[in-house]
PDB file of N, CA and C in Angstrom:
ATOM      1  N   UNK A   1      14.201   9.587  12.966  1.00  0.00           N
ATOM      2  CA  UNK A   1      14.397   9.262  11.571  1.00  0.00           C
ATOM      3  C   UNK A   1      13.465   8.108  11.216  1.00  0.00           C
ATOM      4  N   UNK A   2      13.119   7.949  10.324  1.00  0.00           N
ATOM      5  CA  UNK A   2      12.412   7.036   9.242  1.00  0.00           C
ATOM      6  C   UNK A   2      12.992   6.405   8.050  1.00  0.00           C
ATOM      7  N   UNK A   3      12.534   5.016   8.052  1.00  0.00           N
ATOM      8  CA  UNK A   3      12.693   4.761   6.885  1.00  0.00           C
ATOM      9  C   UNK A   3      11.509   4.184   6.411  1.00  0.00           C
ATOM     10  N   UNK A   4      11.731   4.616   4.668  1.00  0.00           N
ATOM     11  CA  UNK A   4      10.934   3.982   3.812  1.00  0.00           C
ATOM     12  C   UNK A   4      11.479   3.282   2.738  1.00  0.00           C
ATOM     13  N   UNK A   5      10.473   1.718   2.559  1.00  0.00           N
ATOM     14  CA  UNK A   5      10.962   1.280   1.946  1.00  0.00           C
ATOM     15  C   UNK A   5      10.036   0.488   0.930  1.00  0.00           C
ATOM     16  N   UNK A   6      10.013   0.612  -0.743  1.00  0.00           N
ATOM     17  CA  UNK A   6       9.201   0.099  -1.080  1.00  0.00           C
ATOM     18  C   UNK A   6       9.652  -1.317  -2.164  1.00  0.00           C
ATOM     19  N   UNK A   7       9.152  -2.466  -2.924  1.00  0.00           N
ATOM     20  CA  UNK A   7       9.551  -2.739  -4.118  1.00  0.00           C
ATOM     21  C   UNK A   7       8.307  -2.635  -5.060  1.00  0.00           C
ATOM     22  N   UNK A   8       8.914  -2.380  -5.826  1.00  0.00           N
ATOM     23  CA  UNK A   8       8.414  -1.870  -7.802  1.00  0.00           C
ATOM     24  C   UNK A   8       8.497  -2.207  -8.525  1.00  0.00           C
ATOM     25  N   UNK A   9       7.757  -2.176  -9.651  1.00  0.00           N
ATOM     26  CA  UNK A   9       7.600  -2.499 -10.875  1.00  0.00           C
ATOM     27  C   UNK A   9       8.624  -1.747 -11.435  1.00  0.00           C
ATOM     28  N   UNK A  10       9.457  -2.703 -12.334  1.00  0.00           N
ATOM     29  CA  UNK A  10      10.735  -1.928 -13.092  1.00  0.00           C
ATOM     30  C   UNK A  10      10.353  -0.817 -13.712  1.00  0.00           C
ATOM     31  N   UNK A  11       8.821  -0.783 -14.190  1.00  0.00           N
ATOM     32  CA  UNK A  11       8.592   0.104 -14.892  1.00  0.00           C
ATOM     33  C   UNK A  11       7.955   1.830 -14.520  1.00  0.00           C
ATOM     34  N   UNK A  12       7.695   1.984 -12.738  1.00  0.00           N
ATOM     35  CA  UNK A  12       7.961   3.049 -12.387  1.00  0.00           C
ATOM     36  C   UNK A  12       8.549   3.556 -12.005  1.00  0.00           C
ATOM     37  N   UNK A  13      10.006   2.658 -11.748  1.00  0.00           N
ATOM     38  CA  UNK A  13      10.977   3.541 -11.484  1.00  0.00           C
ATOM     39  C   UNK A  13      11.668   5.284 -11.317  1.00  0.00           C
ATOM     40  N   UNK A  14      11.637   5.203 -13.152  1.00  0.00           N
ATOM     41  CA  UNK A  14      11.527   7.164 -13.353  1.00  0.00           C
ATOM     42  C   UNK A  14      11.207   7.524 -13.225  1.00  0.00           C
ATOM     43  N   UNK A  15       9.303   7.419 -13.004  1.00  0.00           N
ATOM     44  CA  UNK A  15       8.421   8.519 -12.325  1.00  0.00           C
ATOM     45  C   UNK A  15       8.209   8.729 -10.725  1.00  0.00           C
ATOM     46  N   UNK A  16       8.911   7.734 -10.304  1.00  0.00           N
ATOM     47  CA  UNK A  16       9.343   7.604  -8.855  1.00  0.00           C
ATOM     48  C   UNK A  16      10.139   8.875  -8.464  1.00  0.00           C
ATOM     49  N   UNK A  17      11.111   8.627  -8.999  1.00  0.00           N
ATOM     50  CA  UNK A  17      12.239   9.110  -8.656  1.00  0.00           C
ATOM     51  C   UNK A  17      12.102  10.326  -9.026  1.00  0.00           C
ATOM     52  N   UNK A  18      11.051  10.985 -10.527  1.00  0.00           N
ATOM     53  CA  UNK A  18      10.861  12.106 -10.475  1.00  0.00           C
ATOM     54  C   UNK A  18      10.103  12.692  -9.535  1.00  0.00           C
ATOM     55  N   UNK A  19       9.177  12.146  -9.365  1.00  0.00           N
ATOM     56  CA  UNK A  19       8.071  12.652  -8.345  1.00  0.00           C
ATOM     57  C   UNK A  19       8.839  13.050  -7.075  1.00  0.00           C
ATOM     58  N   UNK A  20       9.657  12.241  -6.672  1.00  0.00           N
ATOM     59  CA  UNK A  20       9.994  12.168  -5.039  1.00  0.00           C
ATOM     60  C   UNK A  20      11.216  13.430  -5.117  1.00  0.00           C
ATOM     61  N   UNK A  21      11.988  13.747  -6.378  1.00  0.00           N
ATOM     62  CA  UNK A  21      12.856  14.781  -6.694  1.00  0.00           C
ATOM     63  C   UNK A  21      11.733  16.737  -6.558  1.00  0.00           C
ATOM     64  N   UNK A  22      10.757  16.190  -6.600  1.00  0.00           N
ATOM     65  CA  UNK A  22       9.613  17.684  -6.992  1.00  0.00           C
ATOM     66  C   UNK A  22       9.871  17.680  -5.175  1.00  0.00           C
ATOM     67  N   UNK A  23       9.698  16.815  -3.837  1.00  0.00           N
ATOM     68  CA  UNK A  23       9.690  17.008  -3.012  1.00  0.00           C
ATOM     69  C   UNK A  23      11.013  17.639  -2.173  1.00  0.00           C
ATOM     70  N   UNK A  24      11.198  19.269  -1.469  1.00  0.00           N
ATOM     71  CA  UNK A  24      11.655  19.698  -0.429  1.00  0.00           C
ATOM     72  C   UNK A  24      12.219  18.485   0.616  1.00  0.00           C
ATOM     73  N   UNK A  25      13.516  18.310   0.180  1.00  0.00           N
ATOM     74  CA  UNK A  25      14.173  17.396   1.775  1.00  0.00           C
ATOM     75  C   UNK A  25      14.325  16.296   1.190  1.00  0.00           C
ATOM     76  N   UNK A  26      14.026  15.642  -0.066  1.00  0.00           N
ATOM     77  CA  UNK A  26      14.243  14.487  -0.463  1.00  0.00           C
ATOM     78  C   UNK A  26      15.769  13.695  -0.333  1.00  0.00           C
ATOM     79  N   UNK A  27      16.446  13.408   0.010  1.00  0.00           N
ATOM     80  CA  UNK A  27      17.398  13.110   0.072  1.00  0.00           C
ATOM     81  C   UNK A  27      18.458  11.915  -0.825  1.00  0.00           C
ATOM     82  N   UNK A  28      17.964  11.545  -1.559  1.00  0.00           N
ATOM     83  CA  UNK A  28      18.147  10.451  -2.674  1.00  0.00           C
ATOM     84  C   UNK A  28      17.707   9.087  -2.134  1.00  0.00           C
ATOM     85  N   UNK A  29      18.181   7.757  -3.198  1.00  0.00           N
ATOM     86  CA  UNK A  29      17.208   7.119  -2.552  1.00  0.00           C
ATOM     87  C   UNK A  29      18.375   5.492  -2.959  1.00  0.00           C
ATOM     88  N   UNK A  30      18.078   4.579  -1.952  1.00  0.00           N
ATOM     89  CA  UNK A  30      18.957   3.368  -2.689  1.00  0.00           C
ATOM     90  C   UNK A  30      17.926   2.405  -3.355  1.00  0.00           C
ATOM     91  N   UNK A  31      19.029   2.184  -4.239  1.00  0.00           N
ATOM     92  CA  UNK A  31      17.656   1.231  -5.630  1.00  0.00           C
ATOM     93  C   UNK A  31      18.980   0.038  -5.892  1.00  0.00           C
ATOM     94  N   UNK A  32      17.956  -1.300  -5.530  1.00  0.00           N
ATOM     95  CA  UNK A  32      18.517  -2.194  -5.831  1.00  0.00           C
ATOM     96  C   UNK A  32      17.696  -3.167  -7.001  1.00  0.00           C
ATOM     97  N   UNK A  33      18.115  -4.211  -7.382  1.00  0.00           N
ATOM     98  CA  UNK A  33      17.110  -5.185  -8.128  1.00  0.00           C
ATOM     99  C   UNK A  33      16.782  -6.181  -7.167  1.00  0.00           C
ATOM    100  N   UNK A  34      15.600  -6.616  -7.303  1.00  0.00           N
ATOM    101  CA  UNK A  34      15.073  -7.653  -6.682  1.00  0.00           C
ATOM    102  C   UNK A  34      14.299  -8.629  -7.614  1.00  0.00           C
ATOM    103  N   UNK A  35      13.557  -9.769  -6.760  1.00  0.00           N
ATOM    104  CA  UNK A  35      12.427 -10.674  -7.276  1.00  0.00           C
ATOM    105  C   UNK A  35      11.503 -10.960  -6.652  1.00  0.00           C
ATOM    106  N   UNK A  36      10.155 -10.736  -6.910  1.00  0.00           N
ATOM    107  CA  UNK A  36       9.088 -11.473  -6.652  1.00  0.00           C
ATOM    108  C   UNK A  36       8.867 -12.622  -6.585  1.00  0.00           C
ATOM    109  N   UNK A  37       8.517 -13.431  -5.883  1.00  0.00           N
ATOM    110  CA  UNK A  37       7.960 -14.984  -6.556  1.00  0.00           C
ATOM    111  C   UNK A  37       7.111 -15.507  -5.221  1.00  0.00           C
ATOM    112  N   UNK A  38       5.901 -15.788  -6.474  1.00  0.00           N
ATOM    113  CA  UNK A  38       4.984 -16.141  -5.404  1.00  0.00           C
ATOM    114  C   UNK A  38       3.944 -16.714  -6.542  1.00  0.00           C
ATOM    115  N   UNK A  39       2.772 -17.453  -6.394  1.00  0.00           N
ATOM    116  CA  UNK A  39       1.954 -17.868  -7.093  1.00  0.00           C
ATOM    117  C   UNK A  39       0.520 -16.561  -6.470  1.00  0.00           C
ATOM    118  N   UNK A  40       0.241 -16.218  -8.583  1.00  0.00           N
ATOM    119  CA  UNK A  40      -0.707 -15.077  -7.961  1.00  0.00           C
ATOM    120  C   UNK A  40      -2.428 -16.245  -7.669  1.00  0.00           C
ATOM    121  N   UNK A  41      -3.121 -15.478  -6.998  1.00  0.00           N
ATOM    122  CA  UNK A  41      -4.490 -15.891  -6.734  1.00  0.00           C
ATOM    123  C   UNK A  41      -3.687 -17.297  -4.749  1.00  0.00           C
ATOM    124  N   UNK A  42      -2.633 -16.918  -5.118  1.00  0.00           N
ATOM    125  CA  UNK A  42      -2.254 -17.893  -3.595  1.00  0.00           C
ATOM    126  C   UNK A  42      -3.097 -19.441  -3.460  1.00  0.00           C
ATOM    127  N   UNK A  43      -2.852 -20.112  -2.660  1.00  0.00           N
ATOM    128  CA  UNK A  43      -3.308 -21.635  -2.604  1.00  0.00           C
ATOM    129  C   UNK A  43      -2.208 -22.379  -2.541  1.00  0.00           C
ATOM    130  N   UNK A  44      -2.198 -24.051  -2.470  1.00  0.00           N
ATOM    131  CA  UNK A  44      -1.825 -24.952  -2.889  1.00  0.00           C
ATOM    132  C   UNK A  44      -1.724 -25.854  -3.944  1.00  0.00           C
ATOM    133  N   UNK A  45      -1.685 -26.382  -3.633  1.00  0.00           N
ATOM    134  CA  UNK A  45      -1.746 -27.859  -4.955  1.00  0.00           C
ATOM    135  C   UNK A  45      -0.802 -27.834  -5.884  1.00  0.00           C
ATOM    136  N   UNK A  46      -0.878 -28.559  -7.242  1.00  0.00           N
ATOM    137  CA  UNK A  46       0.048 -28.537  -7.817  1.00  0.00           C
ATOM    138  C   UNK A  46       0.494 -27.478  -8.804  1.00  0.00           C
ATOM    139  N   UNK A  47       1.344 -27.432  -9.730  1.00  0.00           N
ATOM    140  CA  UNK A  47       1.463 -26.556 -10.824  1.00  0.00           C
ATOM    141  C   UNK A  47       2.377 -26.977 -11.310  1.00  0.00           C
ATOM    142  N   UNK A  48       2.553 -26.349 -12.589  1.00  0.00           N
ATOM    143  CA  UNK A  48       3.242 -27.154 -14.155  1.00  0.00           C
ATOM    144  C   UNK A  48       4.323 -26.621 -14.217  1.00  0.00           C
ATOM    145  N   UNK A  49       5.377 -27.051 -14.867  1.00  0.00           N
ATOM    146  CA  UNK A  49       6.886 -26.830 -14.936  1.00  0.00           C
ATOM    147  C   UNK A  49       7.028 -25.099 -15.405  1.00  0.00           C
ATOM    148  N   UNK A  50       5.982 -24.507 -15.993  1.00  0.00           N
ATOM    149  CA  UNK A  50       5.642 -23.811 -16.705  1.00  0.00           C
ATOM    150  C   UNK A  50       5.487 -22.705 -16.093  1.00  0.00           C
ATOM    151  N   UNK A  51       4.568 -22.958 -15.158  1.00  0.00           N
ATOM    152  CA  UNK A  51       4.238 -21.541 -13.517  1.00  0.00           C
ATOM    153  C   UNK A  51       5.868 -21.776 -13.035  1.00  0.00           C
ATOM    154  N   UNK A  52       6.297 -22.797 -12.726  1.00  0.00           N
ATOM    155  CA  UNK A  52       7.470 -22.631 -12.121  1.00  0.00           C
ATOM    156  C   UNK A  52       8.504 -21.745 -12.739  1.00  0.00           C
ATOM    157  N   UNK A  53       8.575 -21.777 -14.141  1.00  0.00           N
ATOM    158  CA  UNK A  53       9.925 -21.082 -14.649  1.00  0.00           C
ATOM    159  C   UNK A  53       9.402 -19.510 -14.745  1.00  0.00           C
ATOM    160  N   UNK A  54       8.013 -19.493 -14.999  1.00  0.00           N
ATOM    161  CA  UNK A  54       7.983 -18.113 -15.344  1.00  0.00           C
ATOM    162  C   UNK A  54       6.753 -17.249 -13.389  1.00  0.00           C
ATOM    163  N   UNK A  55       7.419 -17.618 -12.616  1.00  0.00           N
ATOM    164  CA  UNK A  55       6.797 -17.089 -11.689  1.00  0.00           C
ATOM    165  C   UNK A  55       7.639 -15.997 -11.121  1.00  0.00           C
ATOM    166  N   UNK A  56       9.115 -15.906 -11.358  1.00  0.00           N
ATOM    167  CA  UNK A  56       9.616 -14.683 -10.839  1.00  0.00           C
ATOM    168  C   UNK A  56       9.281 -13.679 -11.687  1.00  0.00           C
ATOM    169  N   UNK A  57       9.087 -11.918 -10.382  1.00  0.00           N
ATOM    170  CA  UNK A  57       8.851 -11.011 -11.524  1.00  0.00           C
ATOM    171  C   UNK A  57       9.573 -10.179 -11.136  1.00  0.00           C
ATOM    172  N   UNK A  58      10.995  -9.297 -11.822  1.00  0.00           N
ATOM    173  CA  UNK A  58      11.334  -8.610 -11.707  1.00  0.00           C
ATOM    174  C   UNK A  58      10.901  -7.754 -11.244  1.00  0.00           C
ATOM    175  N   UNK A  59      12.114  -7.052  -9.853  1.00  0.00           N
ATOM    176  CA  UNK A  59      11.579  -5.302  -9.516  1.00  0.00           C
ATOM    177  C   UNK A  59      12.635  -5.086  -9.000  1.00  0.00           C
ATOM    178  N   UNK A  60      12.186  -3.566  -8.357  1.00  0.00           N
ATOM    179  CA  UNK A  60      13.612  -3.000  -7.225  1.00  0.00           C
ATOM    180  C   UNK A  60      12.679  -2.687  -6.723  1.00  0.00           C
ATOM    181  N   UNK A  61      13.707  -2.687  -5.510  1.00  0.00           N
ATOM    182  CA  UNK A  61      13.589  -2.476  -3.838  1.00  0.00           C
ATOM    183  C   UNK A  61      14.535  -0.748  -3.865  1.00  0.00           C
ATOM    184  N   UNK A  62      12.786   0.196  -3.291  1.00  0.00           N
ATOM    185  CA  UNK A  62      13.716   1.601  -2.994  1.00  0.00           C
ATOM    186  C   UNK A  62      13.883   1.543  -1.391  1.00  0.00           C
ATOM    187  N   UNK A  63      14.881   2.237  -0.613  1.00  0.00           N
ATOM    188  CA  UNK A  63      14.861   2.538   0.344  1.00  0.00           C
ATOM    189  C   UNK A  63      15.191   4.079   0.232  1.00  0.00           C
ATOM    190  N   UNK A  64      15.265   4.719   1.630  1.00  0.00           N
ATOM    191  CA  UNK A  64      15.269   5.756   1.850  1.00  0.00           C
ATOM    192  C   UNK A  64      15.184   5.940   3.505  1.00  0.00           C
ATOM    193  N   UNK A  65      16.647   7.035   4.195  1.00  0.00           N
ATOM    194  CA  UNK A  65      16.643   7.234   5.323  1.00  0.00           C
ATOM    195  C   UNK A  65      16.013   8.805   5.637  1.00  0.00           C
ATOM    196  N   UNK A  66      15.350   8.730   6.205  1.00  0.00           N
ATOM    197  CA  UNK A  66      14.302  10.212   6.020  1.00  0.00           C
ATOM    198  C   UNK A  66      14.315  10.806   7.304  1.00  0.00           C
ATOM    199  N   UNK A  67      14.533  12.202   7.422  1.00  0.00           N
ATOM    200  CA  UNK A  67      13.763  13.064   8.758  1.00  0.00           C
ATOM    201  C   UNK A  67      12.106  12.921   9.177  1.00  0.00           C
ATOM    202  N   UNK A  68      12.056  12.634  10.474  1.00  0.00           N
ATOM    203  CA  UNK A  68      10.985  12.706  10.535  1.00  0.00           C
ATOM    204  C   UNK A  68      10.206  13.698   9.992  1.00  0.00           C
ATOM    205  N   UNK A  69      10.518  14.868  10.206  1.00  0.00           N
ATOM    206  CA  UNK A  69       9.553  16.165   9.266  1.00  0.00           C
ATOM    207  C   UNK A  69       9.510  16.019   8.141  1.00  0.00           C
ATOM    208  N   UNK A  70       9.875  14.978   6.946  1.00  0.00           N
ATOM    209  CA  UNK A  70       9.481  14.891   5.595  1.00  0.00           C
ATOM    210  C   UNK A  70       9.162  13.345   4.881  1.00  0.00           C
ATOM    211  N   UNK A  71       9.297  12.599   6.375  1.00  0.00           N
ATOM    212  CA  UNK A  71       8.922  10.943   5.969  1.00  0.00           C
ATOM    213  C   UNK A  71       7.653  10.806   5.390  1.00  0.00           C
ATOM    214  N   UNK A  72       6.546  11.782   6.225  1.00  0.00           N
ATOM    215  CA  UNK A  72       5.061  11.621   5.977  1.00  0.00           C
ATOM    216  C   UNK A  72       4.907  12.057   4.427  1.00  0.00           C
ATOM    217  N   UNK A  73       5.375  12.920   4.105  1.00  0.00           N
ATOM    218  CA  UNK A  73       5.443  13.943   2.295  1.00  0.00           C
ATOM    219  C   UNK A  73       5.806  12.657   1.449  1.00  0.00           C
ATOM    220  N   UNK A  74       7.042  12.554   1.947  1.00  0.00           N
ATOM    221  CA  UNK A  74       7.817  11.473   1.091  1.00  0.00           C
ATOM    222  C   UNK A  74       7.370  10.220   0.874  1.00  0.00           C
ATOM    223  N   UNK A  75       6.577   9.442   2.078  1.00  0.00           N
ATOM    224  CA  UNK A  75       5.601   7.937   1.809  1.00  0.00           C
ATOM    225  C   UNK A  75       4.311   8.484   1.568  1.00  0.00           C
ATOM    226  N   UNK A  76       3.667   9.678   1.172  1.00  0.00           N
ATOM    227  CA  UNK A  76       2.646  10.192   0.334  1.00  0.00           C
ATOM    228  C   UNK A  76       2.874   9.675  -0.907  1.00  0.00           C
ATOM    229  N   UNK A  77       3.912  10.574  -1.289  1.00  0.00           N
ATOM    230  CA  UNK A  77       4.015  10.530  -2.983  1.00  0.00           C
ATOM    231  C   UNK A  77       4.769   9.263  -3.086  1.00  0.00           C
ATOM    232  N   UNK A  78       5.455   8.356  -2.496  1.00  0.00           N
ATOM    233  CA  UNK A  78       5.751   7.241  -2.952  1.00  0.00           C
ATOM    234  C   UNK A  78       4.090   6.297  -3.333  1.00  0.00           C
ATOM    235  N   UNK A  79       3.334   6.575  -2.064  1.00  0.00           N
ATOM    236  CA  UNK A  79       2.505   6.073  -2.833  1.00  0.00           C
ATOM    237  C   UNK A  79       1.364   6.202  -3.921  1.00  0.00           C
ATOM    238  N   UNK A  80       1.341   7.279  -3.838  1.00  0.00           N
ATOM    239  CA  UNK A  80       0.473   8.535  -4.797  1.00  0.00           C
ATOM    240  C   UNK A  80       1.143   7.815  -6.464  1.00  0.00           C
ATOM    241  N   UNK A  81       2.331   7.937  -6.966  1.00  0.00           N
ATOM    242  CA  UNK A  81       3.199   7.312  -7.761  1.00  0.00           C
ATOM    243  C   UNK A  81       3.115   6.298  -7.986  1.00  0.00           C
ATOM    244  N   UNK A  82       2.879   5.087  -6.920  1.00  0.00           N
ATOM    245  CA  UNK A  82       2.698   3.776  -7.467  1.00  0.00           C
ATOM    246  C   UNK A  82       1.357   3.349  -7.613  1.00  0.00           C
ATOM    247  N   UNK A  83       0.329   3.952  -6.957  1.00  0.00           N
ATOM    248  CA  UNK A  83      -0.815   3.525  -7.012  1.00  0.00           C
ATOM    249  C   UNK A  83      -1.343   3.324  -8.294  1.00  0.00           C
ATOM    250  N   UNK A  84      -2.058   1.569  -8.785  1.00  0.00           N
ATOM    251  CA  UNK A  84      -2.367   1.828 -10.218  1.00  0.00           C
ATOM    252  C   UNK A  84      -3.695   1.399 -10.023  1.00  0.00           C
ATOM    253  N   UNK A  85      -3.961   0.336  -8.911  1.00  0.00           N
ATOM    254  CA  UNK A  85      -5.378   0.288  -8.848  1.00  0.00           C
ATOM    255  C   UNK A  85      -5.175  -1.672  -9.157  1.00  0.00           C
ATOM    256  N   UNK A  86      -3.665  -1.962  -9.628  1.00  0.00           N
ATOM    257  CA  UNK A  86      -3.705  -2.818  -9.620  1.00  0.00           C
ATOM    258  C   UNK A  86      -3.343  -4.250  -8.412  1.00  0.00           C
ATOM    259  N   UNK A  87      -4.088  -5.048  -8.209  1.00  0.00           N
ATOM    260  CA  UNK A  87      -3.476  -6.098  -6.495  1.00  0.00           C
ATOM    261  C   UNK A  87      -1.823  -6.396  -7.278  1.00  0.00           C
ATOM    262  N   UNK A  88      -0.840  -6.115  -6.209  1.00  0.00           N
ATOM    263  CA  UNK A  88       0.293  -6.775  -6.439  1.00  0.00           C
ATOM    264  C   UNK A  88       1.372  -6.365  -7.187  1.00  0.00           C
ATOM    265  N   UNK A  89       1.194  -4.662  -7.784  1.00  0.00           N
ATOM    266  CA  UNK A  89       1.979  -3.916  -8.025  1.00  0.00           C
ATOM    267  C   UNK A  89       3.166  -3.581  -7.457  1.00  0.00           C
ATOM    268  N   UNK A  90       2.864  -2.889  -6.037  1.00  0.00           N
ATOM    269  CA  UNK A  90       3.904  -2.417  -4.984  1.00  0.00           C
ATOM    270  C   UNK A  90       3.874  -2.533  -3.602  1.00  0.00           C
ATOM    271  N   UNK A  91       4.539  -2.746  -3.104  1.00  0.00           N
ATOM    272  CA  UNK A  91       4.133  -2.376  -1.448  1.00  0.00           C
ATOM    273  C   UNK A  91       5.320  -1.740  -1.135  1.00  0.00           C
ATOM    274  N   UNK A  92       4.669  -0.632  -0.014  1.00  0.00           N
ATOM    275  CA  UNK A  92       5.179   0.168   0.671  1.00  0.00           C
ATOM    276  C   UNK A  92       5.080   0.369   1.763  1.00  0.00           C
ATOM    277  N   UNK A  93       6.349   0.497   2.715  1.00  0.00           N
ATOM    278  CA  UNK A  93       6.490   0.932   4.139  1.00  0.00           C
ATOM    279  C   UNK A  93       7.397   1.278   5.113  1.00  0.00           C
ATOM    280  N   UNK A  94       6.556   1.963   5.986  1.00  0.00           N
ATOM    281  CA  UNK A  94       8.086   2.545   6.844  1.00  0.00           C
ATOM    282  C   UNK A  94       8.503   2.490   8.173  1.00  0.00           C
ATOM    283  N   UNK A  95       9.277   2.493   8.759  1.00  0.00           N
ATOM    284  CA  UNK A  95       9.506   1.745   9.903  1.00  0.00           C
ATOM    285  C   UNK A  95      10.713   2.821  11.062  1.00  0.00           C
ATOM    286  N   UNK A  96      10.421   3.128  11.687  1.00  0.00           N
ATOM    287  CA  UNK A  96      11.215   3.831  12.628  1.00  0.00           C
ATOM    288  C   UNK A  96      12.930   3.825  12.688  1.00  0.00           C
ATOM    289  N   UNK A  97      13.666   4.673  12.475  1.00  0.00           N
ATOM    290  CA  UNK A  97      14.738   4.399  12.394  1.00  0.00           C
ATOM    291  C   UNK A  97      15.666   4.691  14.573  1.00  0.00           C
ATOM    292  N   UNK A  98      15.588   3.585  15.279  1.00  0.00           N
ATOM    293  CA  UNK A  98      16.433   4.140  16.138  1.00  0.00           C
ATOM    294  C   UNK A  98      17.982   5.069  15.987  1.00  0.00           C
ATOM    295  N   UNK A  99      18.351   4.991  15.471  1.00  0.00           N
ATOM    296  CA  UNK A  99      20.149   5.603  14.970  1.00  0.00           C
ATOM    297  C   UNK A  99      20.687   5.481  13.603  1.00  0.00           C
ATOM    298  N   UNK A 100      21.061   6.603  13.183  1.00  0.00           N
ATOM    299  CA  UNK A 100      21.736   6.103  11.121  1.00  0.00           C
ATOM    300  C   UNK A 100      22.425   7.366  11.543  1.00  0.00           C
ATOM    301  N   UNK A 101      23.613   6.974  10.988  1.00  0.00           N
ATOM    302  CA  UNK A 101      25.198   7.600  10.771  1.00  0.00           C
ATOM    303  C   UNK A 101      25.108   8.187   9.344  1.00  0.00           C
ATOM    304  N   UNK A 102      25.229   9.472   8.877  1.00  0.00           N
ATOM    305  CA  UNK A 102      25.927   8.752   7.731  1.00  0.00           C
ATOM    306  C   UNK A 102      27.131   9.309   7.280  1.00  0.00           C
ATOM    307  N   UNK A 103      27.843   8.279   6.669  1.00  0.00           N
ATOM    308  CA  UNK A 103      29.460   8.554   7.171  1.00  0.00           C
ATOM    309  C   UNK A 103      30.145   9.506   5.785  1.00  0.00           C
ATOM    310  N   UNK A 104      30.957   9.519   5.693  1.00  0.00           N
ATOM    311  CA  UNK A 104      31.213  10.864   4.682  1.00  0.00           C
ATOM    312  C   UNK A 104      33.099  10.062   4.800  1.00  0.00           C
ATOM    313  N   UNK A 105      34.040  10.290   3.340  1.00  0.00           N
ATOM    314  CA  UNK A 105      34.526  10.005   2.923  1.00  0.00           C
ATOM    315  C   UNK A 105      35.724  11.515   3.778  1.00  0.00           C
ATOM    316  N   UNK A 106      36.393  10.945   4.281  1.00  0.00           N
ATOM    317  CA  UNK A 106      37.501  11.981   4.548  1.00  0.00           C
ATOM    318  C   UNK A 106      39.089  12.295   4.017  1.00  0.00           C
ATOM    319  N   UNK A 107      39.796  13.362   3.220  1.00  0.00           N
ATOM    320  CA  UNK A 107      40.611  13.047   3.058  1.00  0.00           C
ATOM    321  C   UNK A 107      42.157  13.228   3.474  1.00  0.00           C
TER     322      UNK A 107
END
């Protein structure tokens, strides 16, 4: 198993989620909110009260527990989808899953 996991711009969300829905085996996906914060162009020194308040940038964090036979499809079009050409949009990646359960509601 695999996982992938990316964070995003709030604003591709839907075409995410459509895109990755067109894919065989997709399995749904967990979407949380997150934050960025970081100073862009990187360095030191100082900065104004001003960079400080407005340096977080909203996103979500997708994950996804995947079969190996459809991880490779699935971190295609995740990134196929986010790619804008712009530094600092998205990052994406995936990481080996040793063991995932998943548990089911019994009644």
């Amino acid at each position: 198993m695999k996982e992938i996991k990316a964070v995003i711009g709030t604003q591709k969300l839907a075409s995410l989620h459509e895109s990755l829905r067109a894919i065989p085996g997709f399995p749904g996906m967990t979407v949380s909110k997150a934050e960025r914060y970081g100073r862009a162009g990187g360095g030191g020194g100082r900065h104004t009260i001003r960079e400080e308040l407005t340096d977080h940038v909203a996103r979500y964090r997708v994950e996804m527990v995947v079969p190996e036979e459809t991880a490779g499809a699935l971190y295609d079009a995740v990134v196929a989808c986010l790619s804008t050409g712009a530094p600092g949009d998205s990052v994406v990646w995936i990481t080996d899953v040793e063991r995932a359960s998943f548990v089911h509601k019994t009644r």
